[in-house]
PDB file of N, CA and C in Angstrom:
ATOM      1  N   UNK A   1      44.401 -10.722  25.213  1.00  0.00           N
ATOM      2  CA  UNK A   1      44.996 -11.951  25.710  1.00  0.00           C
ATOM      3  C   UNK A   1      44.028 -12.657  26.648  1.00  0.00           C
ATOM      4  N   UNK A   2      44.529 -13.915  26.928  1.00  0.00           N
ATOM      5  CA  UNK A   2      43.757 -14.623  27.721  1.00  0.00           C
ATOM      6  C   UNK A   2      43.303 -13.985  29.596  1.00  0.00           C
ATOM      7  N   UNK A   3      44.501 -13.711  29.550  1.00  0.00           N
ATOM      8  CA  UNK A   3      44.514 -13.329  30.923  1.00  0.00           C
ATOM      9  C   UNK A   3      44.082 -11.838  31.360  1.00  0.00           C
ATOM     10  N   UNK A   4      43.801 -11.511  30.208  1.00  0.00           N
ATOM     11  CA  UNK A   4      43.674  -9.453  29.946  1.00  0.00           C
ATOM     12  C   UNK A   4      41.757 -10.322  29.891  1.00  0.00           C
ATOM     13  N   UNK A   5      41.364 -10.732  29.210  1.00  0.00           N
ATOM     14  CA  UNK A   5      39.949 -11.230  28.807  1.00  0.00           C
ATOM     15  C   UNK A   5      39.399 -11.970  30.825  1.00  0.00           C
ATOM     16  N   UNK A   6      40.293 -13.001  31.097  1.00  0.00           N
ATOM     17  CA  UNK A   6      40.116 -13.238  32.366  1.00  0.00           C
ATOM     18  C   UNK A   6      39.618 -12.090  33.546  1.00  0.00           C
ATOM     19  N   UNK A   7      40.562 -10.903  33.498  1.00  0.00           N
ATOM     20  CA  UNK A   7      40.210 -10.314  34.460  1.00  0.00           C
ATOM     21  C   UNK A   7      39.649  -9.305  34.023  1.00  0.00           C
ATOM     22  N   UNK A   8      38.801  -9.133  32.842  1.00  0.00           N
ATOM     23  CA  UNK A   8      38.077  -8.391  32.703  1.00  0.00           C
ATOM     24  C   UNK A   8      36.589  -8.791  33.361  1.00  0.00           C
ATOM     25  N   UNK A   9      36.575 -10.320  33.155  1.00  0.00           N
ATOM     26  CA  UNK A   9      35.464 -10.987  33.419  1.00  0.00           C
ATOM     27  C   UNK A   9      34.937 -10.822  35.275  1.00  0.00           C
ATOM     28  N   UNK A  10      36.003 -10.620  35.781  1.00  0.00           N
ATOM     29  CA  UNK A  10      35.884 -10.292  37.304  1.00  0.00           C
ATOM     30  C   UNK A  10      35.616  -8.770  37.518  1.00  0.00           C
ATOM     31  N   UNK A  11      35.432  -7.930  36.286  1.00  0.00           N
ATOM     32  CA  UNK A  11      35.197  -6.742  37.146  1.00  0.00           C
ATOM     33  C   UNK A  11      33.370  -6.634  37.389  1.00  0.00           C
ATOM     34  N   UNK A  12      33.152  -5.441  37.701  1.00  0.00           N
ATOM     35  CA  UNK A  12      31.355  -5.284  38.186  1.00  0.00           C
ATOM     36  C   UNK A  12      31.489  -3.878  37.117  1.00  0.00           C
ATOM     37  N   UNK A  13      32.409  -3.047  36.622  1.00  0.00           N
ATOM     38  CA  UNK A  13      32.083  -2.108  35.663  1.00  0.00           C
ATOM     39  C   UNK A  13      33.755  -2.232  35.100  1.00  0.00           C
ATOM     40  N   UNK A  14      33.717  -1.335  33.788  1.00  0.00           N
ATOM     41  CA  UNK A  14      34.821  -0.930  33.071  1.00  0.00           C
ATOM     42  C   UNK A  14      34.558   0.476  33.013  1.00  0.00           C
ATOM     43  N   UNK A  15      35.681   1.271  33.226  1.00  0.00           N
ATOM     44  CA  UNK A  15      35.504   2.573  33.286  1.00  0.00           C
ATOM     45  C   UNK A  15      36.979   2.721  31.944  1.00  0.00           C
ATOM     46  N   UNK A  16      36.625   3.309  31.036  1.00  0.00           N
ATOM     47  CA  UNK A  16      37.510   3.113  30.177  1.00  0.00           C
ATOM     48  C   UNK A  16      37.470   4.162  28.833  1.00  0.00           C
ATOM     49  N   UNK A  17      39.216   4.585  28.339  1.00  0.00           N
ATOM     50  CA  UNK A  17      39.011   5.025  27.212  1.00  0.00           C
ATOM     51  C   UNK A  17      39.883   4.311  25.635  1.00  0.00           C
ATOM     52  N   UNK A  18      40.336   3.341  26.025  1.00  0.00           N
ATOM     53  CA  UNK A  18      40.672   2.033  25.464  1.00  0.00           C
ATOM     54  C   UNK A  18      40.050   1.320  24.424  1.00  0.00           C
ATOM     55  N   UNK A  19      39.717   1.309  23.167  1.00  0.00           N
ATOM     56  CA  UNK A  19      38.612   0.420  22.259  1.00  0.00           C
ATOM     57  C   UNK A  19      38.917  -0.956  23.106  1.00  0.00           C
ATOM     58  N   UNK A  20      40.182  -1.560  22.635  1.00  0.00           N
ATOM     59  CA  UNK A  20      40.504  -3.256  23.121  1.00  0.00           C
ATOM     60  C   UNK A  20      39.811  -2.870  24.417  1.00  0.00           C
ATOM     61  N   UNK A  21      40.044  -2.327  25.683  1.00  0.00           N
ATOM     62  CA  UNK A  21      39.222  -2.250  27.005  1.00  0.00           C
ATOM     63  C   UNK A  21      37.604  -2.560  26.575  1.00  0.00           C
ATOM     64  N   UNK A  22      37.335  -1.824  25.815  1.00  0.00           N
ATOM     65  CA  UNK A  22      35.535  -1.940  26.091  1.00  0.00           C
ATOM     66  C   UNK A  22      35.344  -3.101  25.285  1.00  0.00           C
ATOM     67  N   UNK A  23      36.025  -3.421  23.878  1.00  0.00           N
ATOM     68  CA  UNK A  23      35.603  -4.616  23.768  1.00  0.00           C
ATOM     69  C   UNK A  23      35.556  -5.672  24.359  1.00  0.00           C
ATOM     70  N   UNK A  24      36.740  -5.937  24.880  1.00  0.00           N
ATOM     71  CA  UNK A  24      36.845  -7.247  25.847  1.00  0.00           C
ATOM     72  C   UNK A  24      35.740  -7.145  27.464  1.00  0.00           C
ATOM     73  N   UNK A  25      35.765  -6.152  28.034  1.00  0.00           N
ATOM     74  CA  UNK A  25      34.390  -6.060  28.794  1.00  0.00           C
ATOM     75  C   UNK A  25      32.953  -6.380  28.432  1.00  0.00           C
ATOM     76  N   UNK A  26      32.810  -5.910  26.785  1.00  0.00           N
ATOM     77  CA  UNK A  26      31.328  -5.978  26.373  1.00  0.00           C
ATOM     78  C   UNK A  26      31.332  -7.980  26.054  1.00  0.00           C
ATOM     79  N   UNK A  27      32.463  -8.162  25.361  1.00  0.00           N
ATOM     80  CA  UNK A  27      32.511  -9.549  25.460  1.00  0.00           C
ATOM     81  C   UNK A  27      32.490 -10.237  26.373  1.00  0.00           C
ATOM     82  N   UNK A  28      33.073 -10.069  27.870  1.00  0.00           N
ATOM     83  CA  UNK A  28      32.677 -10.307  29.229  1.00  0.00           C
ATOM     84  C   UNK A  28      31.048 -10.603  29.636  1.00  0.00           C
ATOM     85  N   UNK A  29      30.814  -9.191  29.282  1.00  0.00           N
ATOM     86  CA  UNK A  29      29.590  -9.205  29.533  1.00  0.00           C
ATOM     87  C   UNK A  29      29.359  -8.157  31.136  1.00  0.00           C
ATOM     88  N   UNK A  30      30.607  -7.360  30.796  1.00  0.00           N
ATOM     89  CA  UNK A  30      30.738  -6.088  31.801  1.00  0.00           C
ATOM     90  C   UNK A  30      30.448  -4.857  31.517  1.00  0.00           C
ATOM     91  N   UNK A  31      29.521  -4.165  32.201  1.00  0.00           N
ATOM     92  CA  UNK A  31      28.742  -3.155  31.839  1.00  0.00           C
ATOM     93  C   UNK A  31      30.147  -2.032  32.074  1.00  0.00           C
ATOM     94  N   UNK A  32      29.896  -1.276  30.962  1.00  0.00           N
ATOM     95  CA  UNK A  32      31.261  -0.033  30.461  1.00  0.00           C
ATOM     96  C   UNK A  32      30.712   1.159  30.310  1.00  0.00           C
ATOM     97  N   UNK A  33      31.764   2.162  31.168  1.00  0.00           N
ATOM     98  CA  UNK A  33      31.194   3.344  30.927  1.00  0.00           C
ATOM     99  C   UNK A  33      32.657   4.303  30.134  1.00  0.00           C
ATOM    100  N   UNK A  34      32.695   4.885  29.251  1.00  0.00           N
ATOM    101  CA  UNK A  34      33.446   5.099  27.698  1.00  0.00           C
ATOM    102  C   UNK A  34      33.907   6.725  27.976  1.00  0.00           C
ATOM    103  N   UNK A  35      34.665   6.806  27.872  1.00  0.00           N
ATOM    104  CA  UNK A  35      35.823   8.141  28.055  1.00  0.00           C
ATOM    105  C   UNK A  35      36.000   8.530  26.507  1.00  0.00           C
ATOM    106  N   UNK A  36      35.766   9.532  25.737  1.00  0.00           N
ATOM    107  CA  UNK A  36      35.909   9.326  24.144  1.00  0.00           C
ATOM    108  C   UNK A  36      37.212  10.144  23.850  1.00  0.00           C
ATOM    109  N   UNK A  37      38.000   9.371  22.929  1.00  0.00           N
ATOM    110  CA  UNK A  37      39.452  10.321  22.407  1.00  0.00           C
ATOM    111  C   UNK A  37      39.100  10.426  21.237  1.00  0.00           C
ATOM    112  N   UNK A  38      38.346   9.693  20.327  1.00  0.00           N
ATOM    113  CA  UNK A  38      38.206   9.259  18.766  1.00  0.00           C
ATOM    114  C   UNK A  38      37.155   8.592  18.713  1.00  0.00           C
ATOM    115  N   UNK A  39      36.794   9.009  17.872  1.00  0.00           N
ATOM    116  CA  UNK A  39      35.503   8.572  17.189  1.00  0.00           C
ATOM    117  C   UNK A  39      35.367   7.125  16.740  1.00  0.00           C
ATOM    118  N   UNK A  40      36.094   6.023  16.922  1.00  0.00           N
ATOM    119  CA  UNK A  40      36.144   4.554  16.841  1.00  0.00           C
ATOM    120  C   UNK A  40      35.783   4.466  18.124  1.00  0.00           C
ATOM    121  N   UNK A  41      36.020   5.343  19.009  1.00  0.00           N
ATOM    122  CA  UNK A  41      35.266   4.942  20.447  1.00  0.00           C
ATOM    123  C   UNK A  41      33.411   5.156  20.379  1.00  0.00           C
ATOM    124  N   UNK A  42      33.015   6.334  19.549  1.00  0.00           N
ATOM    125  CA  UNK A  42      31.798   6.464  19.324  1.00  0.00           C
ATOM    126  C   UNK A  42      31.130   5.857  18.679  1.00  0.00           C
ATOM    127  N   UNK A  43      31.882   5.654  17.766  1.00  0.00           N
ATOM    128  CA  UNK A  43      31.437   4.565  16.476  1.00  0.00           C
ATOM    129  C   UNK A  43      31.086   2.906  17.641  1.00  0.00           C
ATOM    130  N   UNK A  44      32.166   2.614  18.660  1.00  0.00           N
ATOM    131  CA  UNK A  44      31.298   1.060  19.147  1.00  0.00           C
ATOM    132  C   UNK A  44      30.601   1.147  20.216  1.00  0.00           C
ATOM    133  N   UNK A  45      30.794   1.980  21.099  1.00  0.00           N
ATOM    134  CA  UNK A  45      29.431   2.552  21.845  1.00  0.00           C
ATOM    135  C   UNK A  45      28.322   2.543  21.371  1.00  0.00           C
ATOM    136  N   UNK A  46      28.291   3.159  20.048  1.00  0.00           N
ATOM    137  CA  UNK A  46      26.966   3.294  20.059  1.00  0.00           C
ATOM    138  C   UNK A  46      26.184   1.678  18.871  1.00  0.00           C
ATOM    139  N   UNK A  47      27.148   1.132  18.497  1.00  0.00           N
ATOM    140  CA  UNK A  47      27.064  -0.055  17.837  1.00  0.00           C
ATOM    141  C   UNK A  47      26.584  -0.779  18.929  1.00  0.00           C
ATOM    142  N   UNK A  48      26.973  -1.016  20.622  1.00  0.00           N
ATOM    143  CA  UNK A  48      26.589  -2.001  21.516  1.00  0.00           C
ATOM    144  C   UNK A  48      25.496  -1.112  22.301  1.00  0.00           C
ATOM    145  N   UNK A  49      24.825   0.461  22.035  1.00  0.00           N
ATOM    146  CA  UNK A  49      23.775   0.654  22.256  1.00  0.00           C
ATOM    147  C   UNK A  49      23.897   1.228  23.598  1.00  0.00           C
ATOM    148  N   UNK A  50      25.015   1.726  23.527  1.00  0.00           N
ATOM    149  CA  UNK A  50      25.447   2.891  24.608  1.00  0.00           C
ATOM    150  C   UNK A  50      25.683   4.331  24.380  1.00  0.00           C
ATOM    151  N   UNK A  51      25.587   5.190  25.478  1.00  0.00           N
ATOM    152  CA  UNK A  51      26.549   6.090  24.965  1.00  0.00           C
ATOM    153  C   UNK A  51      27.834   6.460  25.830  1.00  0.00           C
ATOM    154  N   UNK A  52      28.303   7.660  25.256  1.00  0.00           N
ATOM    155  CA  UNK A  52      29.816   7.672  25.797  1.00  0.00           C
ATOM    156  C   UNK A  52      29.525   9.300  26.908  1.00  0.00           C
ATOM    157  N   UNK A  53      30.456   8.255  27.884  1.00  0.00           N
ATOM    158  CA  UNK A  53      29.844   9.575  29.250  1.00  0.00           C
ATOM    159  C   UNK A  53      30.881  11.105  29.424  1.00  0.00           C
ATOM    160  N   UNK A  54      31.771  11.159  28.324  1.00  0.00           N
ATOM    161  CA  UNK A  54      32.491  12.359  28.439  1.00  0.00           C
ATOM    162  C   UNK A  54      33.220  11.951  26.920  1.00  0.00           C
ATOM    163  N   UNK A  55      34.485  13.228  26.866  1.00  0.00           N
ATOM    164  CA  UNK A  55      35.347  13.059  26.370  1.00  0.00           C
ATOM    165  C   UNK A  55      36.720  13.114  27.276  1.00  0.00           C
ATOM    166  N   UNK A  56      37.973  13.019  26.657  1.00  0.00           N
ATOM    167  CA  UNK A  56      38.743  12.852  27.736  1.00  0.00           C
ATOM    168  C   UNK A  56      39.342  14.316  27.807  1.00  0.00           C
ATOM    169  N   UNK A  57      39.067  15.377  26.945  1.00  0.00           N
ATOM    170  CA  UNK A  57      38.943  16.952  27.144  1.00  0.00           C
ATOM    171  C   UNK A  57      37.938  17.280  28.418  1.00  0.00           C
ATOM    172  N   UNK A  58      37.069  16.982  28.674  1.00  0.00           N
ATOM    173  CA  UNK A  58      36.099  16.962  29.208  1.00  0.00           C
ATOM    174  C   UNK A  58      35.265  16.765  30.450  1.00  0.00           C
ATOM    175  N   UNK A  59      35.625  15.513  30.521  1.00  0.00           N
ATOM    176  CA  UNK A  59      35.204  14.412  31.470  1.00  0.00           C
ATOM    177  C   UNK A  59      35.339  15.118  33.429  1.00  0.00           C
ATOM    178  N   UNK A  60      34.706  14.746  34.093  1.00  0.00           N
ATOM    179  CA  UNK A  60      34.619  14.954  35.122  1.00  0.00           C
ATOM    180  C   UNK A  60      34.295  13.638  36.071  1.00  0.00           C
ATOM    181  N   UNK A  61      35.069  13.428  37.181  1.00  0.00           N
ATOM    182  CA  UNK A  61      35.292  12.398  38.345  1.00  0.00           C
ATOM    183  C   UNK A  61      33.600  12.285  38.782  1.00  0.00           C
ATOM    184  N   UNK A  62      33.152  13.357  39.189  1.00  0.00           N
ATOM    185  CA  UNK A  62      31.443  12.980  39.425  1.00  0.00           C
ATOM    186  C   UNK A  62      30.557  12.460  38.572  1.00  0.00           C
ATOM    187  N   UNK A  63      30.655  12.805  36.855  1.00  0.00           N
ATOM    188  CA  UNK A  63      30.009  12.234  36.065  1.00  0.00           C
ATOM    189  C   UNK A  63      29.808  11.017  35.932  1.00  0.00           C
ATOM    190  N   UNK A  64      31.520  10.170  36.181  1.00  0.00           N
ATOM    191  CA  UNK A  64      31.312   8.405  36.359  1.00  0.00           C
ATOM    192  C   UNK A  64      31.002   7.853  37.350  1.00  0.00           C
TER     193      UNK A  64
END
């Protein structure tokens, strides 16, 4: 939505495990760091030339 796209545009990072989340950040033009549940999360990470900083099995508060 407009207003979901709006305040994405105000953040300084996206910390996220959301596809719609990282897309609308990368469309922002907000640097995202990717929590993985599924592999459509890996699959656009690595399409926008990132990678993904955990899984959500996984993941640790210091890593992000």
């Amino acid at each position: 939505t407009v207003e979901f796209m709006s305040l994405m545009g105000c953040m300084d990072a996206v910390i996220a495990n959301r596809l719609h989340a990282l897309i609308f950040a990368s469309i922002m033009q907000v640097p995202v760091a990717a929590v993985s549940y599924d592999p459509k999360i890996d699959s656009f990470i690595q399409l926008i030339g990132e990678k993904v900083c955990g899984t959500v099995d996984t993941i640790q508060a210091d890593v992000l």
